[in-house]
Every structure is written in structure tokens, then in C-alpha cells.
C-alpha atoms as a PDB file:
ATOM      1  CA  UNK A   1       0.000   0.000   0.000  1.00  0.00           C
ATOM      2  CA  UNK A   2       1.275   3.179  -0.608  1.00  0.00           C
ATOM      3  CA  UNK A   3       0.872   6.377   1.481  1.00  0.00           C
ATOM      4  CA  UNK A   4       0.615   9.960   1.587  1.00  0.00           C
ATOM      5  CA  UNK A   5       1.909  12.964   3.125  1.00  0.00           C
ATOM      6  CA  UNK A   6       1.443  16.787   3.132  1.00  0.00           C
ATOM      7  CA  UNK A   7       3.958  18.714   1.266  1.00  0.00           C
ATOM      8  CA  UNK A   8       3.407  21.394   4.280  1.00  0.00           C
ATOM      9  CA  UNK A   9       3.640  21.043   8.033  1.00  0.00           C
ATOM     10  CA  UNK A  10       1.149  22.395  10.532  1.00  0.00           C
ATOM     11  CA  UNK A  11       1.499  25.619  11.991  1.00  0.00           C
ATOM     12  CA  UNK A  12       3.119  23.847  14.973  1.00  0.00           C
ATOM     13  CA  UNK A  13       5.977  22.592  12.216  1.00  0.00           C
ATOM     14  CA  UNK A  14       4.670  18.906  12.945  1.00  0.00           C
ATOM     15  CA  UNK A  15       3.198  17.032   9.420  1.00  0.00           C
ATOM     16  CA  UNK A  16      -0.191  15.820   8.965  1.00  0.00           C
ATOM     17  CA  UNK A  17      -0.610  12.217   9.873  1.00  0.00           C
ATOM     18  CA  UNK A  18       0.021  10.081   6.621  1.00  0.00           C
ATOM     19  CA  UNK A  19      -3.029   8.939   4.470  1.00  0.00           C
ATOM     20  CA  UNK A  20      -3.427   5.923   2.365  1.00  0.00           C
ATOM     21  CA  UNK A  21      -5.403   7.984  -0.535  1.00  0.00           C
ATOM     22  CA  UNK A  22      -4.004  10.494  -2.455  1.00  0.00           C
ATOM     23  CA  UNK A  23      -4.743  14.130  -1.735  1.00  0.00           C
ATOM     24  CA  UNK A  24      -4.090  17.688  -2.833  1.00  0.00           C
ATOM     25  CA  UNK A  25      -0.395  18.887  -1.905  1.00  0.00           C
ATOM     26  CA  UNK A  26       0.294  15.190  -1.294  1.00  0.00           C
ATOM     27  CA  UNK A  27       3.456  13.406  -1.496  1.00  0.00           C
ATOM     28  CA  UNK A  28       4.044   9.311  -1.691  1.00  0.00           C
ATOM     29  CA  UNK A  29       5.702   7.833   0.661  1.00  0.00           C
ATOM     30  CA  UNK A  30       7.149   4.504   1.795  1.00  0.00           C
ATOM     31  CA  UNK A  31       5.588   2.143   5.040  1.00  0.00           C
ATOM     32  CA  UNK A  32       9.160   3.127   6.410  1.00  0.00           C
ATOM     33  CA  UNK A  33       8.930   6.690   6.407  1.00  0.00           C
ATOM     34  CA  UNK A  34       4.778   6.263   7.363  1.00  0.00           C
ATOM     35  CA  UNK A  35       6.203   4.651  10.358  1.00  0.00           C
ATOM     36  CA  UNK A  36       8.747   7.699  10.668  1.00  0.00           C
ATOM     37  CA  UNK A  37       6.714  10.129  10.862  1.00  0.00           C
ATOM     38  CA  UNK A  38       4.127   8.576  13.113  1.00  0.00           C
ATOM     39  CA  UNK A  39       7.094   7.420  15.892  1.00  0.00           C
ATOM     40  CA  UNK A  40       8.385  11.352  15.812  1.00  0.00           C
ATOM     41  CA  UNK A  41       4.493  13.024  16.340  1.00  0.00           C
ATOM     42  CA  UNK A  42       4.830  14.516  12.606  1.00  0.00           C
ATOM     43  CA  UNK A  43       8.343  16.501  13.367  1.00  0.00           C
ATOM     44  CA  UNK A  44      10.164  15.773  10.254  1.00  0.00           C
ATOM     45  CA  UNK A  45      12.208  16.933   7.835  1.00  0.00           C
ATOM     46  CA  UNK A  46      11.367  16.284   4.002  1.00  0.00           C
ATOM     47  CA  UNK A  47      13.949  17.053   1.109  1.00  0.00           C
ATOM     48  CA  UNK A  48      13.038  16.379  -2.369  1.00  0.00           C
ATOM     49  CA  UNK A  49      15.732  14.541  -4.650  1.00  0.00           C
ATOM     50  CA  UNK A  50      16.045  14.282  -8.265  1.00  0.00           C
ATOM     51  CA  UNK A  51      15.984  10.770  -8.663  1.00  0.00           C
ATOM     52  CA  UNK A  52      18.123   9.503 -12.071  1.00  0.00           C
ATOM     53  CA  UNK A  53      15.094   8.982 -14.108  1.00  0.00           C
ATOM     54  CA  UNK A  54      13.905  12.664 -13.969  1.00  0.00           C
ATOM     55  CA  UNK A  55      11.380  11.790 -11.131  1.00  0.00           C
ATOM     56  CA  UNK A  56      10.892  13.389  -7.681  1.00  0.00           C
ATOM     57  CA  UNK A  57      11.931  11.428  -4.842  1.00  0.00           C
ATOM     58  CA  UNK A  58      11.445  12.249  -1.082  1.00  0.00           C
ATOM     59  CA  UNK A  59      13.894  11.787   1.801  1.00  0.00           C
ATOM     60  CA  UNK A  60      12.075  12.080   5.174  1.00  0.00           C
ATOM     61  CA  UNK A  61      14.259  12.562   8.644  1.00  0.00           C
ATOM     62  CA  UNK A  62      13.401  12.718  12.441  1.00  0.00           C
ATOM     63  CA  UNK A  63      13.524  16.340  14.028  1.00  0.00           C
ATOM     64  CA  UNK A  64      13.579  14.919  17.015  1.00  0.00           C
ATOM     65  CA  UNK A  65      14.628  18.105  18.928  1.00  0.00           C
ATOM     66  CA  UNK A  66      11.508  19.607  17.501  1.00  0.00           C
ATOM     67  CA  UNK A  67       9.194  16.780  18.631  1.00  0.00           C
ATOM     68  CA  UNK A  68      10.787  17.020  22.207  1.00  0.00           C
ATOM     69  CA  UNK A  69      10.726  20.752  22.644  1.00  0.00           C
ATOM     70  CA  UNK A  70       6.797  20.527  21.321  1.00  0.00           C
ATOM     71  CA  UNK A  71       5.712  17.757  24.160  1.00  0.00           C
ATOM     72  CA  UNK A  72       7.624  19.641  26.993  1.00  0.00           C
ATOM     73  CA  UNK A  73       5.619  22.708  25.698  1.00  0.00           C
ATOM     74  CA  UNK A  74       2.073  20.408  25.771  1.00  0.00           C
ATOM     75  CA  UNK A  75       2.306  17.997  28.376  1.00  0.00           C
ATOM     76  CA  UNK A  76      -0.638  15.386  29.189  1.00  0.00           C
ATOM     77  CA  UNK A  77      -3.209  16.425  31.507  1.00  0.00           C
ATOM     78  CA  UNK A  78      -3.978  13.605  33.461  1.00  0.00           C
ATOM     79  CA  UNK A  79      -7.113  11.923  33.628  1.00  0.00           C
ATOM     80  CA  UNK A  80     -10.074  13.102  36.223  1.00  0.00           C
ATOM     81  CA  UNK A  81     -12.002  10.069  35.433  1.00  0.00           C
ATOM     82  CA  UNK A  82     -11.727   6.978  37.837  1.00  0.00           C
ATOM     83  CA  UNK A  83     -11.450   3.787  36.760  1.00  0.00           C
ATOM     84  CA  UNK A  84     -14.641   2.578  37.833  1.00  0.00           C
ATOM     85  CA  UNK A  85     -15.988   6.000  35.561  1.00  0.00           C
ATOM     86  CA  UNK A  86     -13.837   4.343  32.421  1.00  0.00           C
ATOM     87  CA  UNK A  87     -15.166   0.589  32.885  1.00  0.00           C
ATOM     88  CA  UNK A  88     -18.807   1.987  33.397  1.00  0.00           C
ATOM     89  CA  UNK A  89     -18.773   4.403  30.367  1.00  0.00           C
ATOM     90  CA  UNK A  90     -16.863   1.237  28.630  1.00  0.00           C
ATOM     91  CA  UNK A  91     -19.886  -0.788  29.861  1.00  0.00           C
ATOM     92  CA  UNK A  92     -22.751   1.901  28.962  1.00  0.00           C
ATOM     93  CA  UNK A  93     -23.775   2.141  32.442  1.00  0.00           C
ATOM     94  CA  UNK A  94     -24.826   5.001  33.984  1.00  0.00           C
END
């Protein structure tokens, strides 16, 4: 399967989570560098290559300086749900 990725980042500088359907402003990209840019939140760098047949190639890298400096500036509020208020939403009671 192939996927896709945004040819732009967010506003935060993090990419779009990859696609598996073609979109506007959409680049292709291999299950290795889907899996790249999922394990670094988005925070990636793309470069496009001239590949020797005249087509456009992609190389994707981690940022992961950028990834770490974004989740120390958004940490995870924790939960005020119990767990007996998870299982019984999990269980539809109410």
C-alpha cells in the first residue's frame, strides 16, 4: 500500500498524519517513512531529490529536537475520570 503525506507542516511545524489515498499537496511515501513520521508526532524533515530517471523522490528525517521541545511545551493532563468512571462508560452504564 502506498501512502501519503502533506507537502506542508502544521502551523506547529509537525506534518499531517500520513493517508493511504491520495490528496491535494500530497506526497508518496514509503511504510518506512509512514512509520517515521508517526514514531516522531509529525516533526520531520522532508527534502526532495532528483531521482536519475527525472522523477521526484522524497527523503524524510526525524527532528527529534523539535518533537521534544513541542511535548515539553504540551504535556498530558492527566485523567479526572476513575477507573470505575472508564469501565462503566466502557460498559454503557450510567
Amino acid at each position: 500500500m502506498t501512502y501519503y503525506l502533506h507537502k506542508t507542516p502544521n502551523p506547529s511545524g509537525a506534518y499531517p498524519p500520513p493517508q493511504d489515498f491520495p490528496g491535494e499537496n500530497t506526497i508518496p511515501i514509503t511504510d518506512v517513512q509512514r512509520d517515521m513520521v508517526i514514531e516522531n508526532g509529525g516533526f520531520v524533515t522532508v527534502s526532495e531529490n532528483v531521482q536519475p530517471d527525472g522523477s521526484m523522490g522524497y527523503t524524510i528525517t526525524p527532528n527529534p529536537d523539535a518533537w521534544s521541545a513541542w511535548k515539553a511545551a504540551h504535556p498530558e493532563e492527566p485523567s479526572a475520570a476513575s477507573d470505575t468512571d472508564v469501565l462503566n462508560t466502557l460498559l454503557g452504564v450510567i
